[in-house]
C-alpha atoms as a PDB file:
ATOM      1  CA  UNK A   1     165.277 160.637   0.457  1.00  0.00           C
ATOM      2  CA  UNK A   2     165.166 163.589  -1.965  1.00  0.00           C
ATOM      3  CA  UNK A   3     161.812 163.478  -3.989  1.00  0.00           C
ATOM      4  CA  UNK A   4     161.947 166.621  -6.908  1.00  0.00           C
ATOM      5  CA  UNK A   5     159.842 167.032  -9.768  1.00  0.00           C
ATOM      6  CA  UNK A   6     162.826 167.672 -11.591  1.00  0.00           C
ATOM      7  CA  UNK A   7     164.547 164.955 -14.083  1.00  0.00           C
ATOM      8  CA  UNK A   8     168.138 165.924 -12.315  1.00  0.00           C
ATOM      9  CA  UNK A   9     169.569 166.588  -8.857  1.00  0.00           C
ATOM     10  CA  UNK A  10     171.470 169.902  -9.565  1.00  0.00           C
ATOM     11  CA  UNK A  11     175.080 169.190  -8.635  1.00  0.00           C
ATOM     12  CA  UNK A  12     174.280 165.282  -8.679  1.00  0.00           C
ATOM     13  CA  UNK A  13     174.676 162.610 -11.669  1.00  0.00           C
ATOM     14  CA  UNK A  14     172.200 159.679 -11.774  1.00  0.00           C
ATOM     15  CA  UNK A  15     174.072 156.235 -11.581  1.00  0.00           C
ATOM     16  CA  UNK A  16     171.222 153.935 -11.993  1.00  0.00           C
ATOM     17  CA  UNK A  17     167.892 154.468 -13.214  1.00  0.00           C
ATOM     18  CA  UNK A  18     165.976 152.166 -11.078  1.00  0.00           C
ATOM     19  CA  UNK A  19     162.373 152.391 -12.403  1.00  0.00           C
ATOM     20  CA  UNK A  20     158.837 153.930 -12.324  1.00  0.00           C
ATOM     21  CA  UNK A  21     157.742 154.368  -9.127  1.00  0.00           C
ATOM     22  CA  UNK A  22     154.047 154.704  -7.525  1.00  0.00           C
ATOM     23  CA  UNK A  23     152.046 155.610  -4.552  1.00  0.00           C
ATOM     24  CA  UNK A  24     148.242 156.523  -4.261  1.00  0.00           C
ATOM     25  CA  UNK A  25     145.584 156.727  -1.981  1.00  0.00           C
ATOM     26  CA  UNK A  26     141.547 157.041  -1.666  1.00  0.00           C
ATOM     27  CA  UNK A  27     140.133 159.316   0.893  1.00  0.00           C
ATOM     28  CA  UNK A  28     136.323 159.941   1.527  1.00  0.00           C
ATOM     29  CA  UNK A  29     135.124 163.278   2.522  1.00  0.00           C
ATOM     30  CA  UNK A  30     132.204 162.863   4.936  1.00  0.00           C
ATOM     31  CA  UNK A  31     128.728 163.712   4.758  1.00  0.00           C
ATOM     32  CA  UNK A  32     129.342 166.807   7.630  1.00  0.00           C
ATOM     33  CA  UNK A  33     132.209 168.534   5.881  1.00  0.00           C
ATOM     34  CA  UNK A  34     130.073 168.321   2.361  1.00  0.00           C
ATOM     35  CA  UNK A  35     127.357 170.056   3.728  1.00  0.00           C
ATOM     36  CA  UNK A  36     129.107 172.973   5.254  1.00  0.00           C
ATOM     37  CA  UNK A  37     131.563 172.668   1.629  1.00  0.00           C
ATOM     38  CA  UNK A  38     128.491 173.583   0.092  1.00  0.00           C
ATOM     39  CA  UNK A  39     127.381 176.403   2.263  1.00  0.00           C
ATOM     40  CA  UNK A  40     131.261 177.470   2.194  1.00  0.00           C
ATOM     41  CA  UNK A  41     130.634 177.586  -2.015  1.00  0.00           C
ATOM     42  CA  UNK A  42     127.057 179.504  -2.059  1.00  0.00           C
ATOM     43  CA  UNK A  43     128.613 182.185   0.355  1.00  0.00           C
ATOM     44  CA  UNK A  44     132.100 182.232  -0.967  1.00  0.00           C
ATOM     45  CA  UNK A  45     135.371 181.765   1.568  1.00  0.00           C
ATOM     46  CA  UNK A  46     137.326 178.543   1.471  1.00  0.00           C
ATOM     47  CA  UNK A  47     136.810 174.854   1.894  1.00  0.00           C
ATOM     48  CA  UNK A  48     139.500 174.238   4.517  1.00  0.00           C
ATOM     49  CA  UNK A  49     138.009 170.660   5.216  1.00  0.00           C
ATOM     50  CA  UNK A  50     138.593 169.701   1.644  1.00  0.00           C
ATOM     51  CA  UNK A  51     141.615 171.368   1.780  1.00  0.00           C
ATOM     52  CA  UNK A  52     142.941 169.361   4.579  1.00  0.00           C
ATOM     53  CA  UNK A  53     141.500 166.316   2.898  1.00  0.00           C
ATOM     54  CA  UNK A  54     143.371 167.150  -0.291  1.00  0.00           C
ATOM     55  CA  UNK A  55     146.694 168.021   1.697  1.00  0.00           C
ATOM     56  CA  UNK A  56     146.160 164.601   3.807  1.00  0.00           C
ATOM     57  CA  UNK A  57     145.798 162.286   0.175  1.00  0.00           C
ATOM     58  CA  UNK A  58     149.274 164.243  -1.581  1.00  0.00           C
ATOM     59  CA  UNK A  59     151.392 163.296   1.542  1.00  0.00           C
ATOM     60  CA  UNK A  60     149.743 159.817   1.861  1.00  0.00           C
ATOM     61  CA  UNK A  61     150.812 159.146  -2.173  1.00  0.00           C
ATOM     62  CA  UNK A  62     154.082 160.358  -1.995  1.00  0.00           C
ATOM     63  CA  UNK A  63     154.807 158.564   1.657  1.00  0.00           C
ATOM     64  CA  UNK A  64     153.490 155.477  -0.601  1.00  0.00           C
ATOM     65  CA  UNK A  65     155.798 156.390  -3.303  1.00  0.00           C
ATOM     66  CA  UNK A  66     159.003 157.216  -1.534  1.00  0.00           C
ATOM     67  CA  UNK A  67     158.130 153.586   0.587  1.00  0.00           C
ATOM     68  CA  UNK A  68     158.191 151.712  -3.214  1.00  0.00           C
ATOM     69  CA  UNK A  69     161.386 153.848  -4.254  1.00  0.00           C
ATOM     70  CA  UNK A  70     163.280 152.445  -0.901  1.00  0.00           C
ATOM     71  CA  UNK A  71     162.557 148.916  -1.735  1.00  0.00           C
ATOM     72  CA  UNK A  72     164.718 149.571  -4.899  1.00  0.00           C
ATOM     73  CA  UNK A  73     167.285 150.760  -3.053  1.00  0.00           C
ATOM     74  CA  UNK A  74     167.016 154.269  -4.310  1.00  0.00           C
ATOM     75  CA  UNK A  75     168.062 157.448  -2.605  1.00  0.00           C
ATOM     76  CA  UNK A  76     166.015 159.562  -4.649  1.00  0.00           C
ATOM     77  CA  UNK A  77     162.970 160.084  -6.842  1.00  0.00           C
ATOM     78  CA  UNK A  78     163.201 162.499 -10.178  1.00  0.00           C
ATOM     79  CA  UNK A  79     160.359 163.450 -12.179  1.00  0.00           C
ATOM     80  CA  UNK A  80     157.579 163.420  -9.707  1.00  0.00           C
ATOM     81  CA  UNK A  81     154.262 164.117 -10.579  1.00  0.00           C
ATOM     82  CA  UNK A  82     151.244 164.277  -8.046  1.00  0.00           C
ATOM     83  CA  UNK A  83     147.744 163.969  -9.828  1.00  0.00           C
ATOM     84  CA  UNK A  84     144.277 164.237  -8.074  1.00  0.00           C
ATOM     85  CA  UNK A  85     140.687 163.256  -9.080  1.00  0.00           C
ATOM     86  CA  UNK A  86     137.373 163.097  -7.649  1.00  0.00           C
ATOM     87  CA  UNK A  87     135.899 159.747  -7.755  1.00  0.00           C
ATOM     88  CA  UNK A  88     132.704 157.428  -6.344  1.00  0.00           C
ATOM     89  CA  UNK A  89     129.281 158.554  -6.521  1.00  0.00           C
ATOM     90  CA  UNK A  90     128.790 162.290  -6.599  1.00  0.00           C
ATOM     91  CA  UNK A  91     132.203 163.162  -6.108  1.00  0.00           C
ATOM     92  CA  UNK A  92     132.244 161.370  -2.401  1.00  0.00           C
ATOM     93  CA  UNK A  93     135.577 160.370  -2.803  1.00  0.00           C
ATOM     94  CA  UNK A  94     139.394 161.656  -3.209  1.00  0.00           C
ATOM     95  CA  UNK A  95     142.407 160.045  -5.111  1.00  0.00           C
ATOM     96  CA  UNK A  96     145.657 161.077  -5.251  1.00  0.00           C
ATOM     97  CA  UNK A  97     148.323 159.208  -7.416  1.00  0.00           C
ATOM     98  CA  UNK A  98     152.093 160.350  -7.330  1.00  0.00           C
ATOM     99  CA  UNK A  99     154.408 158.871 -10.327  1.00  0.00           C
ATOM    100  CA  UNK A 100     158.067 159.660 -10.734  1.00  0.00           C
ATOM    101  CA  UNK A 101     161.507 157.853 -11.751  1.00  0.00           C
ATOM    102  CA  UNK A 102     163.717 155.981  -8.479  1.00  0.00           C
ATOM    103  CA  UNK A 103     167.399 156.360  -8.798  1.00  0.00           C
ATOM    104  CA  UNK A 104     170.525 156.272  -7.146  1.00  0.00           C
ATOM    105  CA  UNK A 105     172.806 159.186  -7.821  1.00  0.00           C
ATOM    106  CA  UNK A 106     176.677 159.437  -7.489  1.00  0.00           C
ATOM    107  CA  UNK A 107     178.661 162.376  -6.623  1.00  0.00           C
END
């Protein structure tokens, strides 16, 4: 399945417009990987746990999404847009929401 944050598929015209589309997904970040996020901040370098974790919640939505677009019978997804917020007390928690249009193109 082609999933683009474009409204078109260069080379491709869009038959049907199928609907809005939706995946998302809530991740916590353990107590471990705060502590030595923190350390990582004071001293400067990178958070590659929360990085990981961050990486980990985008695929999860937009698995999610590309399993809702299927159920419509669509062989692609235009317009996709992947958000991400910080939720639950003090920030313990990740969310990740991808949004875009299912469609099925023609030739």
């Amino acid at each position: 399945m082609l999933i683009t944050t474009t409204p078109s598929v260069e080379g491709r015209r869009i038959r049907h417009y199928l609907g809005l589309v939706h995946g998302e997904t809530i991740l916590g970040a353990n107590l471990f990987r705060d502590i030595l996020a923190s350390v990582r901040d004071l001293i400067g370098g990178r958070a590659r746990a929360y990085e990981t974790t961050l990486q980990r919640a985008r695929e999860m939505a937009l698995e999610e999404l590309e399993r809702r677009a299927r159920l419509l019978g669509a062989d692609a997804v235009v317009g996709v847009r992947v958000d991400v917020e910080v939720l639950g007390q003090a920030g313990g928690m990740l969310m990740a929401c991808a949004t875009g249009t299912a469609v099925r193109l023609g030739e």
